[in-house]
Protein backbone atom coordinates (compact mmCIF):
# COMPACT_ATOMS: atom_id res chain seq x y z
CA UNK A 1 145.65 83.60 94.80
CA UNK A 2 144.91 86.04 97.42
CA UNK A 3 142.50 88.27 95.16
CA UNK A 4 140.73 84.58 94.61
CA UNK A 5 140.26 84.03 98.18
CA UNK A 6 139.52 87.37 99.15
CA UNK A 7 136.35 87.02 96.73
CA UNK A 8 135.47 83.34 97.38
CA UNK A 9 135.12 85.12 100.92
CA UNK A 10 132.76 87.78 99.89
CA UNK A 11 130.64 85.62 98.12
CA UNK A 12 130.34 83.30 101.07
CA UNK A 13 129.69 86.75 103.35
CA UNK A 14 127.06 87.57 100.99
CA UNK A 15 125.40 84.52 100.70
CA UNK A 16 125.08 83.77 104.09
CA UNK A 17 123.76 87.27 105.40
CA UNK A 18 121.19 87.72 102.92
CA UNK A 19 119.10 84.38 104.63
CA UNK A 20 115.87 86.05 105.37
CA UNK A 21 113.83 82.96 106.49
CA UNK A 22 110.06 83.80 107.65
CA UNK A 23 111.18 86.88 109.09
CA UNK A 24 108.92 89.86 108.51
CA UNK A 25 111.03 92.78 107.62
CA UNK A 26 108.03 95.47 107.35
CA UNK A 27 106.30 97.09 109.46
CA UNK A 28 103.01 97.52 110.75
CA UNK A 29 102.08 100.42 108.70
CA UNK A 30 102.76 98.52 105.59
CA UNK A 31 100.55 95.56 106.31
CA UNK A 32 97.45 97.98 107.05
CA UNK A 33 97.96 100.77 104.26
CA UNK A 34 99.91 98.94 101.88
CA UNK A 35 102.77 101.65 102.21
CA UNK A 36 106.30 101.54 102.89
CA UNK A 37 108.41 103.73 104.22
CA UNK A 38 112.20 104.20 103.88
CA UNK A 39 112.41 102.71 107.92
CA UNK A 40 111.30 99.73 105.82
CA UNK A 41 113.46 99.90 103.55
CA UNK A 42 116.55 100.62 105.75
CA UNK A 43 115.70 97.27 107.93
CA UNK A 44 115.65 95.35 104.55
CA UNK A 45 118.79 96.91 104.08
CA UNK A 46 120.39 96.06 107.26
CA UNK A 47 119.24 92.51 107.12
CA UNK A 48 120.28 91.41 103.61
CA UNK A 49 122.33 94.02 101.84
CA UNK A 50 124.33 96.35 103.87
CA UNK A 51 127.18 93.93 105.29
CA UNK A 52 131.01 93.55 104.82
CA UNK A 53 131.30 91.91 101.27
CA UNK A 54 128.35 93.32 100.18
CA UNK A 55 126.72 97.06 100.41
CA UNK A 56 128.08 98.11 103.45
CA UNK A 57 131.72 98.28 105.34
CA UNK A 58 134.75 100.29 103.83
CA UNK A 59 134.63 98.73 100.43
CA UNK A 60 130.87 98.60 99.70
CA UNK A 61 130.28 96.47 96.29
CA UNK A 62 129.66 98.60 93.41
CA UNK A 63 130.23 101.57 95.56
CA UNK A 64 127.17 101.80 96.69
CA UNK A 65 126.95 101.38 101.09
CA UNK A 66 123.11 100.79 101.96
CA UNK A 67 124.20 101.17 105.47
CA UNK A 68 122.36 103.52 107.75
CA UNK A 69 122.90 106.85 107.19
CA UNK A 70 124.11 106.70 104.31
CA UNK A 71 121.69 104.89 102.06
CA UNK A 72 119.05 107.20 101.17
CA UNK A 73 121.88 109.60 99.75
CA UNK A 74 123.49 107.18 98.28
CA UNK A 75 120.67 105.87 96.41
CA UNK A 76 118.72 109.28 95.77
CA UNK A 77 121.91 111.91 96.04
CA UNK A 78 122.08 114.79 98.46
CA UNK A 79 119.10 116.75 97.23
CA UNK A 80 116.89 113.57 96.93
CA UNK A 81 115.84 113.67 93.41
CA UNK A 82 118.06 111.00 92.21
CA UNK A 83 121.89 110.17 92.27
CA UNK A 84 124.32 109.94 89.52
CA UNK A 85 123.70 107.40 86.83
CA UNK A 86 125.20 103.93 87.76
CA UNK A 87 126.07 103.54 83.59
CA UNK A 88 128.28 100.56 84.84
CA UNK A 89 125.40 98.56 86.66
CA UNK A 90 122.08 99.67 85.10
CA UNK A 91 123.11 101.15 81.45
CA UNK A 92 122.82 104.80 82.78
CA UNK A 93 119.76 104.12 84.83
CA UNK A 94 119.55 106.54 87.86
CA UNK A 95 119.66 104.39 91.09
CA UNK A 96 116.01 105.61 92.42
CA UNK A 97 113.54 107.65 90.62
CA UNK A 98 110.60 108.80 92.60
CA UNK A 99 107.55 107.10 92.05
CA UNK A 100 109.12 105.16 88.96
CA UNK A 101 110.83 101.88 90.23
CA UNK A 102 111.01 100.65 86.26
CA UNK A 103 112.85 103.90 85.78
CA UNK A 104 115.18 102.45 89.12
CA UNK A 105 118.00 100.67 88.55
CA UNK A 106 117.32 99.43 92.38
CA UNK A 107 113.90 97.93 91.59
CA UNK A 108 115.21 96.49 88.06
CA UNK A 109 118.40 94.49 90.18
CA UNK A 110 115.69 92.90 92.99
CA UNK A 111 112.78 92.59 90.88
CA UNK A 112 114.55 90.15 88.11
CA UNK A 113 116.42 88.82 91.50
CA UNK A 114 120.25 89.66 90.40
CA UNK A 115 120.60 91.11 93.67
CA UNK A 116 121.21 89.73 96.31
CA UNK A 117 123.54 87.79 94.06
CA UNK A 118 122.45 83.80 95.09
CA UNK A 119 119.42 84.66 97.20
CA UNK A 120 117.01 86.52 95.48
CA UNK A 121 114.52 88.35 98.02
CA UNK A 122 111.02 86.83 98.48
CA UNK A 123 108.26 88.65 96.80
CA UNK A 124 106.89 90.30 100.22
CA UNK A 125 110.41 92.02 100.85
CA UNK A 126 110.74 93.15 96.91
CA UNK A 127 107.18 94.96 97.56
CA UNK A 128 108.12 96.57 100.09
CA UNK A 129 110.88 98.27 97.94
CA UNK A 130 108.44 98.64 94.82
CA UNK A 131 105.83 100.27 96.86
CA UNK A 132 108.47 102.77 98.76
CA UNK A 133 110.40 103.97 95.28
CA UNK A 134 106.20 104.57 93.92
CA UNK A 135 104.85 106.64 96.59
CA UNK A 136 107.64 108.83 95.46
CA UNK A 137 110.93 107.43 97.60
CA UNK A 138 110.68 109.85 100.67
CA UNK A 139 113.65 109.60 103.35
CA UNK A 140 110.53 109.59 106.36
């Protein structure tokens, strides 16, 4: 019973923080150049992924935290050229490889909208992520 609430909880944490409303989430340099940089990223992040119950706090889902800090490691490993397959999530798909996001299991998740579970980001926000893993994923 507890395990049951304890999820029903999570959901509901998830669901709620991942309402992005007419918010722009990128920055300047993005609108003018059409590039995106990992600050992008990281305030997507912040806004609709890296929360308690979802990919951040001490028991990030999937164990993956996208909280600052930790999120470019965690999604490209320590060296940057791509963390351990996630075989459980993506069927052995690394989670970022440079300048492929169909290679990424990150793009694959947002772009067919399984994540965020419920709340699928609007197609401005998923760009943002396309467009940073393509011009080849850098932390800067």
């Amino acid at each position: 019973m507890r395990a049951a609430v304890l999820l029903a909880a999570a959901a509901l944490a998830c669901a709620g923080c991942i309402e992005l409303g007419d918010e722009t989430l990128y920055g300047p340099e993005f609108e003018t150049t059409g590039t995106a940089t990992f600050a992008d990223v990281q305030r997507l992040f912040d806004q609709s992924c890296a929360l308690a119950g979802c990919h951040g706090g001490p028991a990030p889902s999937a164990d993956l935290s996208l909280e600052e800090g930790q999120s470019f490691e965690e999604l490209l490993g320590p060296d940057g050229t791509g963390a351990p397959p996630v075989d459980r999530v993506c069927g052995g798909k690394l989670r970022v490889v440079p300048g492929s996001p169909d290679d990424s299991c990150l793009w694959n998740l947002v772009a067919s909208g399984a994540m965020p579970p419920g709340n699928p980001l609007p197609q401005p926000q998923k760009d943002i992520i396309r467009r940073w893993i393509e011009d080849g994923a850098k932390a800067e």
